[in-house]
Protein backbone atom coordinates (compact mmCIF):
# COMPACT_ATOMS: atom_id res chain seq x y z
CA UNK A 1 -10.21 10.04 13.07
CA UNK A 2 -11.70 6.35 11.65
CA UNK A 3 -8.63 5.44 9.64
CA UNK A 4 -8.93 2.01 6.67
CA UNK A 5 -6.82 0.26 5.35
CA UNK A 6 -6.90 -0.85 1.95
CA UNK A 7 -4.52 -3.29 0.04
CA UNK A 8 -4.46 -5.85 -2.24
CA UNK A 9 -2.45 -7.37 -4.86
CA UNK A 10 -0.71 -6.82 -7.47
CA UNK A 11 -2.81 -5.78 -10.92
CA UNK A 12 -6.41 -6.37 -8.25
CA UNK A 13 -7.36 -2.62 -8.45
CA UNK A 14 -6.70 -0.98 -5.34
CA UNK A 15 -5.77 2.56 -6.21
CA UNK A 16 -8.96 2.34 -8.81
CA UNK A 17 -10.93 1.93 -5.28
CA UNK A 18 -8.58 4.29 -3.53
CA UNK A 19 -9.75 7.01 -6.79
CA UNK A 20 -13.20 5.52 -6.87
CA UNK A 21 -13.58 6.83 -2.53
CA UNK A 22 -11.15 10.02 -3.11
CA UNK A 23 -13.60 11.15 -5.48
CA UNK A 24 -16.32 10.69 -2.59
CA UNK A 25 -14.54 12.79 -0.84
CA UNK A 26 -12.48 10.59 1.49
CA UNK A 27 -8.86 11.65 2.15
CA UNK A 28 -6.39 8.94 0.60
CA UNK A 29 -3.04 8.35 1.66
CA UNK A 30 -0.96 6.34 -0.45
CA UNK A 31 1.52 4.10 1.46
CA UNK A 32 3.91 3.27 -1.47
CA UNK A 33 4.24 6.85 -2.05
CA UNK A 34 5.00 8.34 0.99
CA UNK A 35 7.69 5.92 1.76
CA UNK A 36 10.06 7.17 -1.29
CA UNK A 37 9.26 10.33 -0.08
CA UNK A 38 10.39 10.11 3.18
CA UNK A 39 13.32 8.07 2.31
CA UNK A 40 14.44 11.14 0.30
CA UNK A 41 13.04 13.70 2.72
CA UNK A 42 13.71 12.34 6.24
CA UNK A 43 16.68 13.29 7.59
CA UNK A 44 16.69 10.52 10.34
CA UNK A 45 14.48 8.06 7.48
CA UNK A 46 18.01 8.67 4.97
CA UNK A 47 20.60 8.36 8.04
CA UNK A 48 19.32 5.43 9.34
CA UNK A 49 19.74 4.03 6.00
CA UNK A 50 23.22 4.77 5.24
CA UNK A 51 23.76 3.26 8.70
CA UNK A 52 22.69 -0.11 7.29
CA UNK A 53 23.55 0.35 3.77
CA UNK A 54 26.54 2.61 3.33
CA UNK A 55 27.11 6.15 1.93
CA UNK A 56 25.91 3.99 -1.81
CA UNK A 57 22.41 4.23 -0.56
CA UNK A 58 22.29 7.36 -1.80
CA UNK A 59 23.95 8.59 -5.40
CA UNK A 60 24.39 12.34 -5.78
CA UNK A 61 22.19 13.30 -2.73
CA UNK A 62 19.14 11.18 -4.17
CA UNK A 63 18.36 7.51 -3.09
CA UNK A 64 19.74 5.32 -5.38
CA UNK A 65 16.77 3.00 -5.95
CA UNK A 66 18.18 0.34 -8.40
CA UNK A 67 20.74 -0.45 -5.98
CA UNK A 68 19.25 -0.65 -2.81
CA UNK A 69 16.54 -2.81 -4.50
CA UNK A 70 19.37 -5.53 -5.34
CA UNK A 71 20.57 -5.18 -2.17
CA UNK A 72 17.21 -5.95 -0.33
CA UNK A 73 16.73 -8.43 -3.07
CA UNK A 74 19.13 -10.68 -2.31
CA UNK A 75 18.99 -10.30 1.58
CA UNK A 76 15.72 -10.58 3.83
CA UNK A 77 17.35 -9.75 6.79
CA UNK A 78 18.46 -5.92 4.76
CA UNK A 79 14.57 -6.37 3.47
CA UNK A 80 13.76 -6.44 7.19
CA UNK A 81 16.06 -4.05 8.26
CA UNK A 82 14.96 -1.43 5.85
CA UNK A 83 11.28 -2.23 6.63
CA UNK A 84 12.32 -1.67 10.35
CA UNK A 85 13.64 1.84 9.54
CA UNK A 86 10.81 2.86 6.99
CA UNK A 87 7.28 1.09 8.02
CA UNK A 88 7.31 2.82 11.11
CA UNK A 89 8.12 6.72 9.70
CA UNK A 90 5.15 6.18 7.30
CA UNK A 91 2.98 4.84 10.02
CA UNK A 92 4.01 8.41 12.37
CA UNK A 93 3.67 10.61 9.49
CA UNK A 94 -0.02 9.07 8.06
CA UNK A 95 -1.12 9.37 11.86
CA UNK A 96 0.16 13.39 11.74
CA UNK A 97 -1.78 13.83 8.13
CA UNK A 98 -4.51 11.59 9.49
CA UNK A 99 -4.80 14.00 11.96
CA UNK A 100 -5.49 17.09 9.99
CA UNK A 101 -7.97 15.67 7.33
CA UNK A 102 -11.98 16.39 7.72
CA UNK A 103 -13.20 13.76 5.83
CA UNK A 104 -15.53 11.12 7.54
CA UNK A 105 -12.86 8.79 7.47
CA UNK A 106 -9.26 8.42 5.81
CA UNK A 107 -7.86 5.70 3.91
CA UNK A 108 -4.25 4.35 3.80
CA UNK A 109 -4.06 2.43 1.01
CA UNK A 110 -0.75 -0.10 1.04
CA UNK A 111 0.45 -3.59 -1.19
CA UNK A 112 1.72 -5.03 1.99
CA UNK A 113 -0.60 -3.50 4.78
CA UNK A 114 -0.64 -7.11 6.77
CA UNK A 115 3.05 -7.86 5.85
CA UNK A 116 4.13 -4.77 7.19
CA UNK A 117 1.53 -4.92 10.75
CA UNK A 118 -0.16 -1.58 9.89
CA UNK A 119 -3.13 -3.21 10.10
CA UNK A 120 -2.88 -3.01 13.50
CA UNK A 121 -2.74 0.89 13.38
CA UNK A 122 -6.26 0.82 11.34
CA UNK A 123 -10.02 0.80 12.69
CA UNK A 124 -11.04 -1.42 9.47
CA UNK A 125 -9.37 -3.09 6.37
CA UNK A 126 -10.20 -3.56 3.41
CA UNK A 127 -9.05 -6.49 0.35
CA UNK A 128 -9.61 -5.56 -3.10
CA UNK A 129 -9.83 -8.61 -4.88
CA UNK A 130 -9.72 -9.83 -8.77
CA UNK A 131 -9.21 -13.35 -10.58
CA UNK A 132 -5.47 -14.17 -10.99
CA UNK A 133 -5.65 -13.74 -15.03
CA UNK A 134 -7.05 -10.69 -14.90
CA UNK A 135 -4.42 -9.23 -12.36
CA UNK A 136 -1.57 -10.69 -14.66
CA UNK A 137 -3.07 -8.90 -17.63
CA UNK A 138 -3.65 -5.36 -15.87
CA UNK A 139 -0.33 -5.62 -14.16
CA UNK A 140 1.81 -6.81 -18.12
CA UNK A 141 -0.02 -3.55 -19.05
CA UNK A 142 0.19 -1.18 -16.54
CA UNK A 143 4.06 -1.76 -15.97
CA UNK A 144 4.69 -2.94 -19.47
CA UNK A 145 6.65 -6.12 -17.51
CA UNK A 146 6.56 -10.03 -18.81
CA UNK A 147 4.30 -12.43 -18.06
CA UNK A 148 7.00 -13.96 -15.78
CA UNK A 149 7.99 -11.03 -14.21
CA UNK A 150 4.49 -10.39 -13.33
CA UNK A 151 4.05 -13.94 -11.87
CA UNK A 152 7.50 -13.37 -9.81
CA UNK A 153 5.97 -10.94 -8.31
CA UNK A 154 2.25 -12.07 -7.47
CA UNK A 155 4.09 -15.67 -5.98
CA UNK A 156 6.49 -13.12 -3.04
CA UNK A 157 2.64 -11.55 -2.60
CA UNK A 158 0.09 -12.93 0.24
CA UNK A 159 -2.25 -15.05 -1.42
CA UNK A 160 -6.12 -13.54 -1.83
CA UNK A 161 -7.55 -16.14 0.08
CA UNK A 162 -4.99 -14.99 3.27
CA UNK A 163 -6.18 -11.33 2.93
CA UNK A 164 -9.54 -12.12 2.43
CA UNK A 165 -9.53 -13.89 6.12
CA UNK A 166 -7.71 -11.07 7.54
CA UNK A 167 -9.84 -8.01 6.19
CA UNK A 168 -12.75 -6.94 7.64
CA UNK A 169 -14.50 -6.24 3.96
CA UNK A 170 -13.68 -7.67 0.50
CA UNK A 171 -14.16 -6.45 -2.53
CA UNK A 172 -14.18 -7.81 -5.70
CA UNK A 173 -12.78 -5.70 -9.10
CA UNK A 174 -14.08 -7.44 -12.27
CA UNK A 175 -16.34 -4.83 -13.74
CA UNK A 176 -15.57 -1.29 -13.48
CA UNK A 177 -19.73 -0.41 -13.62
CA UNK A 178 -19.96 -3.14 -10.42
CA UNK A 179 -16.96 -2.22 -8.74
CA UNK A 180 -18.67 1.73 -8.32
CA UNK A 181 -21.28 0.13 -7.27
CA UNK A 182 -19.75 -1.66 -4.38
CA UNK A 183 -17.07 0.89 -3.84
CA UNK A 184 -20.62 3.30 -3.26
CA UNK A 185 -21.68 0.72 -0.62
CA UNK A 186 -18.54 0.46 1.31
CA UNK A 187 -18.45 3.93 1.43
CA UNK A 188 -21.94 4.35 3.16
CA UNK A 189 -20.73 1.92 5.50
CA UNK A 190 -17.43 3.25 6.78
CA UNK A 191 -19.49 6.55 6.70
CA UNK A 192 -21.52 4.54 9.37
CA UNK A 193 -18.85 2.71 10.97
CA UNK A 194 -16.86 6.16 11.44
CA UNK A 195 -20.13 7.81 13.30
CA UNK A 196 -20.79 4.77 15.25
């Protein structure tokens, strides 16, 4: 199976690609998703966490989010840690559900796909790319979050111009009309790339 990766950052537009190919019939797999998942799910995922983190990890049998996020927060090397335990799970279990698709190609569409090295685990990437004001507005709306938090947020992000030089395709998301346009493009040519 011709597996793609497809990130970018915050407020650029990704999942409206990740939609825009889904509805072409392209299986999607979304990163960010399947990682809460399987932190809930996973046995081994959830007890290799409370290794790390302590029976608090996890409040009444669910994973207590808010507090593992201030935890992580505060600590890179817990950041790395958990990323240790978790990037790799997600990687095994998008290979298994890579594995049963029958679309062309699939798509694993993740924020941090170069951060996280599962760009190494893709035949092609993919950088969805849109002006820094325009992010900050989509992202104040979408999440109803400040301006500041916002910029917090897009500053602990790779820049554009880094995952631009690492992707094998761009994209740019100004126009919704132009973006299906490109989107329609790329998708002929991973359709291509896959066959090759």
């Amino acid at each position: 199976m011709y597996k793609v990766g497809l990130t970018g950052g915050i407020g650029s537009g990704k999942s409206t690609v990740a939609k825009l190919l889904a509805m072409r019939g392209v299986a999607v797999y979304v990163a960010d998703e399947r990682a809460k998942s399987l932190m809930e799910e996973s046995e081994a995922v959830r007890s290799a966490i409370i290794a790390i983190f302590g029976e608090e990890a996890y409040a009444s049998g669910a994973l207590n989010r808010a507090w593992l996020a201030e935890q992580v927060f505060v600590s890179k090397e817990l950041l790395a840690r958990l990323n240790a335990v978790v990037h790799p799970a997600v990687m095994e279990d998008f290979d298994r559900w890579a594995e049963a698709q029958t679309s062309e190609y699939v798509v694993i569409e993740s924020a941090i796909l170069f951060e996280a090295g599962l760009d190494g685990r893709v035949d092609a990437t993919i950088a969805v790319m849109s002006p820094e004001a325009l992010r900050l507005q989509r992202a104040m709306k979408r999440d109803g979050a400040s301006r500041e938090a916002i910029e917090a947020r897009m500053r602990n992000q790779m820049s554009d111009d880094e995952r631009c030089a690492r992707a094998r395709y761009a994209i740019v998301n100004i126009e919704l009309e132009e973006l299906e346009e490109d989107v329609e493009q790329l998708h002929r040519r991973l359709c291509y790339d896959a066959r090759a």
